[in-house]
N, C-alpha and C. Protein backbone atom coordinates (compact mmCIF):
# COMPACT_ATOMS: atom_id res chain seq x y z
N UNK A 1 0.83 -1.19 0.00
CA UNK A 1 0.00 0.00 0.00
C UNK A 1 0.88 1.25 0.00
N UNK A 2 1.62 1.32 0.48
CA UNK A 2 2.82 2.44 1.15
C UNK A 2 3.23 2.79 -0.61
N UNK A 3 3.77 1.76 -1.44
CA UNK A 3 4.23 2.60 -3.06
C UNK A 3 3.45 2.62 -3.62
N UNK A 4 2.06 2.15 -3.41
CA UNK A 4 0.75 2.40 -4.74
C UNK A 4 0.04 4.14 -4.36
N UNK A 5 0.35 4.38 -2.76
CA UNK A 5 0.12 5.59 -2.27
C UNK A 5 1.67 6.53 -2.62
N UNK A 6 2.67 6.04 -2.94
CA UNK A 6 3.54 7.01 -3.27
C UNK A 6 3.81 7.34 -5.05
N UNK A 7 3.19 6.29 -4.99
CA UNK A 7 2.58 6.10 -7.01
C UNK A 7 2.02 7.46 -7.19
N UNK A 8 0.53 7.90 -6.05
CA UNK A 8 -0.04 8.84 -6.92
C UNK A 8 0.20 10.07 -6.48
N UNK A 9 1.76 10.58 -5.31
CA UNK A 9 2.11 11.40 -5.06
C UNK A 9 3.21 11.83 -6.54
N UNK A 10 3.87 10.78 -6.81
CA UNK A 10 4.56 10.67 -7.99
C UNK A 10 3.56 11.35 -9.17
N UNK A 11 2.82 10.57 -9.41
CA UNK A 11 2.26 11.26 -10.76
C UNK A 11 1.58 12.49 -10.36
N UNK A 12 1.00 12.94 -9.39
CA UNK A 12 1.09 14.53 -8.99
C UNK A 12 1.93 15.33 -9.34
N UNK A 13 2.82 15.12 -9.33
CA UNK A 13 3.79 15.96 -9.21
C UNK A 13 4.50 15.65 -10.58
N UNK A 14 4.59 14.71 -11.33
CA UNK A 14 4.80 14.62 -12.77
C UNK A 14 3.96 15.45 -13.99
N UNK A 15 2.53 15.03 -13.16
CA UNK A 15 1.43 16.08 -14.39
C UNK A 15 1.69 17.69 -13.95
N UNK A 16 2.08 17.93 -12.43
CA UNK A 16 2.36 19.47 -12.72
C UNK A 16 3.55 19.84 -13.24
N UNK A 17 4.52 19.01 -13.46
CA UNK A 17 5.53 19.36 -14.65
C UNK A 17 5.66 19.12 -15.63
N UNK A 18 4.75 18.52 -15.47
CA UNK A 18 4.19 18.34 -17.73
C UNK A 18 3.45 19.38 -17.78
N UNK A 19 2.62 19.59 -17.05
CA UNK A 19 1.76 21.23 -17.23
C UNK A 19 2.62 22.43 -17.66
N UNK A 20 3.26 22.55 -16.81
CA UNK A 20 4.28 23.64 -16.66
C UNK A 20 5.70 23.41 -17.59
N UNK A 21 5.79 22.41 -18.52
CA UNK A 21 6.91 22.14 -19.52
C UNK A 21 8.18 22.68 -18.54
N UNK A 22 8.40 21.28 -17.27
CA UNK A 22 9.36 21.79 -16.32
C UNK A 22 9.92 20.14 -16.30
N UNK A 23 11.06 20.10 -15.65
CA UNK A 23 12.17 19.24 -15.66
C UNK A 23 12.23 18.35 -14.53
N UNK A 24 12.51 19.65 -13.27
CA UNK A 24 12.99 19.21 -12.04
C UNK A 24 11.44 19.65 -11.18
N UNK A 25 11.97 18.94 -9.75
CA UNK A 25 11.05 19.23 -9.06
C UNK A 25 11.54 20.83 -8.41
N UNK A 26 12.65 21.46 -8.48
CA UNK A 26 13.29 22.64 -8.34
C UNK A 26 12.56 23.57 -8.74
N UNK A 27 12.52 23.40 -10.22
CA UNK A 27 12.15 24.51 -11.52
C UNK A 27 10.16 24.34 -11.13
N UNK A 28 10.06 23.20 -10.96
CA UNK A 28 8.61 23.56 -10.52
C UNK A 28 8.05 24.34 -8.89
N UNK A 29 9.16 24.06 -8.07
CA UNK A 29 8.70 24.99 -7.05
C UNK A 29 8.82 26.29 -7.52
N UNK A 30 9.80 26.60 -8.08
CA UNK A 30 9.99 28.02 -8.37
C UNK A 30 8.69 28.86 -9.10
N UNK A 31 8.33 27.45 -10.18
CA UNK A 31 7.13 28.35 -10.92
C UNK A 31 5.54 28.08 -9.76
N UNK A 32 5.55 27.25 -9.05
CA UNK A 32 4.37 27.49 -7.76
C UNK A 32 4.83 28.05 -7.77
N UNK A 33 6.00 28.52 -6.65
CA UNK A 33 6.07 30.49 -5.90
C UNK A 33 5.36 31.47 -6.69
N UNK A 34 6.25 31.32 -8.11
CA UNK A 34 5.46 32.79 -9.08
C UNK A 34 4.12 32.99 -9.28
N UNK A 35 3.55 31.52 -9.29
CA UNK A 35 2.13 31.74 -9.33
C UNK A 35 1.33 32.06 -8.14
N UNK A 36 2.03 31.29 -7.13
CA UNK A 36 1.25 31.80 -6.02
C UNK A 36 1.54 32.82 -5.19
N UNK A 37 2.57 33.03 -5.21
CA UNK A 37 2.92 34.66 -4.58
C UNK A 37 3.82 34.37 -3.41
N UNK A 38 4.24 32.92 -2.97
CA UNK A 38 4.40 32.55 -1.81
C UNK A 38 5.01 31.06 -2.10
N UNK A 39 5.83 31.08 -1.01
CA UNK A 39 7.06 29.58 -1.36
C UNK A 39 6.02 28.10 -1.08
N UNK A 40 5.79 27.59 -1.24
CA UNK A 40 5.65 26.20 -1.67
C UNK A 40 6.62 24.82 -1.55
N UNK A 41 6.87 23.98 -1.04
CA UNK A 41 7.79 22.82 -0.69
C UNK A 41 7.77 21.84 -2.08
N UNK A 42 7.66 21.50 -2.94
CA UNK A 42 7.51 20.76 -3.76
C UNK A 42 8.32 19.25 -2.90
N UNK A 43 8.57 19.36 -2.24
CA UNK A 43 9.48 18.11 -1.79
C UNK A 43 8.26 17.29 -0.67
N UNK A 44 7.18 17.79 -0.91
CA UNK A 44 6.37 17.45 -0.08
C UNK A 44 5.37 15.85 -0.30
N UNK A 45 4.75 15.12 0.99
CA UNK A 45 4.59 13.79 0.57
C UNK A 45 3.06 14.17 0.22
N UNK A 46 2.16 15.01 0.65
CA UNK A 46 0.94 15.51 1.12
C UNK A 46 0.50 15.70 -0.32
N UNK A 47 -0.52 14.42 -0.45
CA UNK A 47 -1.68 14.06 -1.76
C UNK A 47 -2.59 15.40 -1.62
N UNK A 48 -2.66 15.99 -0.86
CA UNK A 48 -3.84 17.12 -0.72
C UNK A 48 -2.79 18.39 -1.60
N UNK A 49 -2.13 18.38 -0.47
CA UNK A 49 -1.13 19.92 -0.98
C UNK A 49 -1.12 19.80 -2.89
N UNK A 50 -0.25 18.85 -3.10
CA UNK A 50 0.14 18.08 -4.40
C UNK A 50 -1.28 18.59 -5.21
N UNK A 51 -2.44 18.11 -5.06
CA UNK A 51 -3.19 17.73 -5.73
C UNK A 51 -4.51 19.47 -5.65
N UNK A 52 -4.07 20.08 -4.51
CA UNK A 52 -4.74 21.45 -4.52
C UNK A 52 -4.00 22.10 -5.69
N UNK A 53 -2.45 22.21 -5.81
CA UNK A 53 -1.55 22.68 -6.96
C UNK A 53 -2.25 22.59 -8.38
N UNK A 54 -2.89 21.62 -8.63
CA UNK A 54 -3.01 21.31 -9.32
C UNK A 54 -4.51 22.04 -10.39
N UNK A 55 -5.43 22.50 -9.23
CA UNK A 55 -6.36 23.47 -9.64
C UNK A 55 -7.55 22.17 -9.44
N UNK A 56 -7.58 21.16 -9.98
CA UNK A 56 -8.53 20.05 -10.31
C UNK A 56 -9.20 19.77 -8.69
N UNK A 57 -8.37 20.02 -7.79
CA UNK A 57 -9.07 19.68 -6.39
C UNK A 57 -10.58 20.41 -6.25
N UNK A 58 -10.15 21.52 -6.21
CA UNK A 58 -11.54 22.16 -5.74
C UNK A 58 -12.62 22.22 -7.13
N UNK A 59 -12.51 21.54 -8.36
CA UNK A 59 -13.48 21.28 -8.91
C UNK A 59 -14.05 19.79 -8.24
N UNK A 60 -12.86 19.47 -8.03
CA UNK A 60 -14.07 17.96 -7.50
C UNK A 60 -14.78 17.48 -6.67
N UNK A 61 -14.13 19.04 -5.73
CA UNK A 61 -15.16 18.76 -4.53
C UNK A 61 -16.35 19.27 -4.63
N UNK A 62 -16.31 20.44 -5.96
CA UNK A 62 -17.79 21.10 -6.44
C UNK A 62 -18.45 20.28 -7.46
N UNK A 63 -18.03 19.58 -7.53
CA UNK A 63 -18.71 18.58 -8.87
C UNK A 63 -19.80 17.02 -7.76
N UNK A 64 -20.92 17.25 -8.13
CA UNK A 64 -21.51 16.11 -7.56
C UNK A 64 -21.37 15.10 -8.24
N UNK A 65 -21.33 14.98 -9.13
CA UNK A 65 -21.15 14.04 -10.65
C UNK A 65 -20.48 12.98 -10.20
N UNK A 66 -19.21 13.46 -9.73
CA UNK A 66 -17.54 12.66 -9.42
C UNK A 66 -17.72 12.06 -8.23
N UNK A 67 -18.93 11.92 -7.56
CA UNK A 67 -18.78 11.25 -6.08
C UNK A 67 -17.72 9.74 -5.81
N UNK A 68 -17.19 9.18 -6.77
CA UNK A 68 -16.42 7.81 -7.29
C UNK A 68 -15.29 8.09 -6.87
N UNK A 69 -15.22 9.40 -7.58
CA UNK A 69 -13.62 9.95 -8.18
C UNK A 69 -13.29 10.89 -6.32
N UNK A 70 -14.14 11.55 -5.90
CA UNK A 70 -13.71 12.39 -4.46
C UNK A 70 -13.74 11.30 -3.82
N UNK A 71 -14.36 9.89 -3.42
CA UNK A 71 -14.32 9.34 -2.79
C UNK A 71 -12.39 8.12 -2.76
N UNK A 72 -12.47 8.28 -4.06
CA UNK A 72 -11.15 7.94 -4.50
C UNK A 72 -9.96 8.79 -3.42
N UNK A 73 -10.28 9.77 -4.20
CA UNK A 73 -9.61 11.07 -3.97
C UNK A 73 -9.15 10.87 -1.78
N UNK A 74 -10.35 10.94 -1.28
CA UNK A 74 -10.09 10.92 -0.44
C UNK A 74 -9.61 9.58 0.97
N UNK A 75 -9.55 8.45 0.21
CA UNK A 75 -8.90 7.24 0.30
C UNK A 75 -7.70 7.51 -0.26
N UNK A 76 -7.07 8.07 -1.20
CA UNK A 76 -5.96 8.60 -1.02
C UNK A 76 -4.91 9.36 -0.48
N UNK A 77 -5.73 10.21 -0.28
CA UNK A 77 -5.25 10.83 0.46
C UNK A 77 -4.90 11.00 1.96
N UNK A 78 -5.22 9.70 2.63
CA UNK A 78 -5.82 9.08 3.87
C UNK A 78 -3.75 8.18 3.74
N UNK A 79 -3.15 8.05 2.63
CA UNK A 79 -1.83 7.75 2.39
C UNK A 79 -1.09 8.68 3.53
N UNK A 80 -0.02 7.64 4.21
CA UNK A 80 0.93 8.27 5.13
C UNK A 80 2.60 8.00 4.23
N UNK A 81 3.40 8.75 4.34
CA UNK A 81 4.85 8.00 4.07
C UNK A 81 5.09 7.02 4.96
N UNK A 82 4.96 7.82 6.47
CA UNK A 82 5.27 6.10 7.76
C UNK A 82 4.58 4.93 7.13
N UNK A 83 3.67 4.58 6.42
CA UNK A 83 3.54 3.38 6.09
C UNK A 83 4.63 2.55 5.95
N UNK A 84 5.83 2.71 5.63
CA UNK A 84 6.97 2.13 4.76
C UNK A 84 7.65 1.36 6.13
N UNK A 85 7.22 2.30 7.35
CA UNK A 85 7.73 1.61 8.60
C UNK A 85 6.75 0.93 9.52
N UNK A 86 5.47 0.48 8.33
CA UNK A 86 4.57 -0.33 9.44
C UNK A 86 4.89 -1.61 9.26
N UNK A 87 4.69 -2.52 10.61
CA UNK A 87 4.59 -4.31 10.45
C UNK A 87 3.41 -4.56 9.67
N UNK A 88 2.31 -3.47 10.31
CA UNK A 88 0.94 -3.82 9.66
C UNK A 88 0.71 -3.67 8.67
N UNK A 89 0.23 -4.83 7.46
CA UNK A 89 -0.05 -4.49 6.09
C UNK A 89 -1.13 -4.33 6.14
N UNK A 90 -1.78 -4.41 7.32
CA UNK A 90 -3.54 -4.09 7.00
C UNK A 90 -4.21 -5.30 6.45
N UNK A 91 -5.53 -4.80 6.29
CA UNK A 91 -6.46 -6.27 6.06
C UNK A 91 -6.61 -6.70 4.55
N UNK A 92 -7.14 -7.18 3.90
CA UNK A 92 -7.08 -7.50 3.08
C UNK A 92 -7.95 -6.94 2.06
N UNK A 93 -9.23 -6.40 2.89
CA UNK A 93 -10.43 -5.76 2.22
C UNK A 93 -9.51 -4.01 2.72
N UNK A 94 -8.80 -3.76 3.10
CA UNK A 94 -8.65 -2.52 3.32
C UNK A 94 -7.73 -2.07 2.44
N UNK A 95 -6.80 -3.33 2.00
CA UNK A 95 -5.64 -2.94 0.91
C UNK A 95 -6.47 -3.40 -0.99
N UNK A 96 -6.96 -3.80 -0.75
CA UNK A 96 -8.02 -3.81 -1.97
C UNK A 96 -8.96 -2.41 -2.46
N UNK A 97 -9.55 -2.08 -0.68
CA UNK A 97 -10.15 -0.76 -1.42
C UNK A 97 -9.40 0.27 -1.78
N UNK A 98 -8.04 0.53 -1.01
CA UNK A 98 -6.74 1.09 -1.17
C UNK A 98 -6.21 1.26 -2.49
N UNK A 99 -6.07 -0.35 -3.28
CA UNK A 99 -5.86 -0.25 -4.82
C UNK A 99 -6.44 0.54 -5.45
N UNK A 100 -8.09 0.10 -4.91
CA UNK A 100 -9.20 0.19 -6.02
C UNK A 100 -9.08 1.71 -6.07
N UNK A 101 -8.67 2.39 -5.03
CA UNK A 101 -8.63 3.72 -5.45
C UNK A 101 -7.91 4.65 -6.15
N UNK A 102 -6.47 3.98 -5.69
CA UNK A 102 -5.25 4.35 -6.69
C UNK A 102 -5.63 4.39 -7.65
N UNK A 103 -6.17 3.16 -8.55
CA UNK A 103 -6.46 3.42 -9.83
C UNK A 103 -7.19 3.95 -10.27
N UNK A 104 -8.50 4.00 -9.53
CA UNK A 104 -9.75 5.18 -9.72
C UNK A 104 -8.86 7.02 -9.77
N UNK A 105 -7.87 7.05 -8.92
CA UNK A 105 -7.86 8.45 -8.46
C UNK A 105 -6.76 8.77 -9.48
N UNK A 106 -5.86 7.48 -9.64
CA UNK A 106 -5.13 7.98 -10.79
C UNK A 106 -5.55 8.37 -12.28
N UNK A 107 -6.69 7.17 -12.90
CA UNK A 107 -7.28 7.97 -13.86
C UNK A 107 -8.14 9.06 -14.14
N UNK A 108 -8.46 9.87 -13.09
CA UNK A 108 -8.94 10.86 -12.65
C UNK A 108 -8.20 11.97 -12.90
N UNK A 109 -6.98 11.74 -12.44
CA UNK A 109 -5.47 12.36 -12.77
C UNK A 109 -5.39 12.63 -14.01
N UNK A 110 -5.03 11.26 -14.90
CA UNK A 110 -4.92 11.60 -16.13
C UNK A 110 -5.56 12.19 -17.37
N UNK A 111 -7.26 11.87 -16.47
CA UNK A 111 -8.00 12.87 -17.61
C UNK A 111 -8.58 14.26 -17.23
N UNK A 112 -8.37 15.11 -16.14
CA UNK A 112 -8.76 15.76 -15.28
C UNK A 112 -7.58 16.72 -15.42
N UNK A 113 -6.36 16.49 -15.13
CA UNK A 113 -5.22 17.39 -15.27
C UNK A 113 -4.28 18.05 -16.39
C-alpha cells in the first residue's frame, strides 16, 4: 500500500511538470512560488497539498457528478509516508479498497489534469 500511495504522489507531481513544460522538481517549485505569490515545498509527501496545486481539487469537490472519483480522492489521500515503517499491512479488504482507489484516483489524474 505504502508505493501504490507514493505512485499517486509521484504522478502529482509529474502532471504538474508536464503542465508547466518543467524538468525538475526545483524549476517547478519556483514556478508554484510565481504563481502563487508565496514559497511552496515541492518536496512534499501531502496528496492534498500536491493535488490542490493542481487546480482540479476544488473542482471535485464542487462537482456532484464525481462522487467515485472524491471518494477515490479521499482514500488517497488518507496515504501516510510512515507506512513504509509499518509491520501492519492491514487487512485485506482494506488494501483492496486502497488499490481500487489508486487506480480510480489515478485515472482521474490523467484525464482531469
Amino acid at each position: 500500500m505504502y508505493l501504490a500511495g507514493y505512485s499517486v504522489e509521484c504522478k502529482l507531481k509529474a502532471r504538474l511538470m508536464e503542465v508547466y513544460g518543467l524538468h525538475t522538481l526545483e524549476q517547478l517549485e519556483l514556478e508554484v512560488e510565481r504563481r502563487l505569490g508565496r514559497p511552496v515545498s515541492l518536496f512534499t509527501h501531502s496528496i492534498e497539498v500536491l493535488f490542490g496545486l493542481t487546480g482540479a481539487r476544488e473542482r471535485l469537490l464542487r462537482d456532484p457528478k464525481r462522487l467515485a472519483a472524491l471518494r477515490s480522492y479521499q482514500t488517497c489521500n488518507a496515504w501516510r509516508p510512515a507506512w513504509r515503517y509499518s509491520a501492519d499491512d492491514g487487512t485485506e479488504d482494506a488494501c483492496t479498497t486502497f488499490m481500487g482507489a489508486v487506480e480510480e484516483f489515478g485515472q482521474f489524474i490523467d484525464h482531469n489534469i
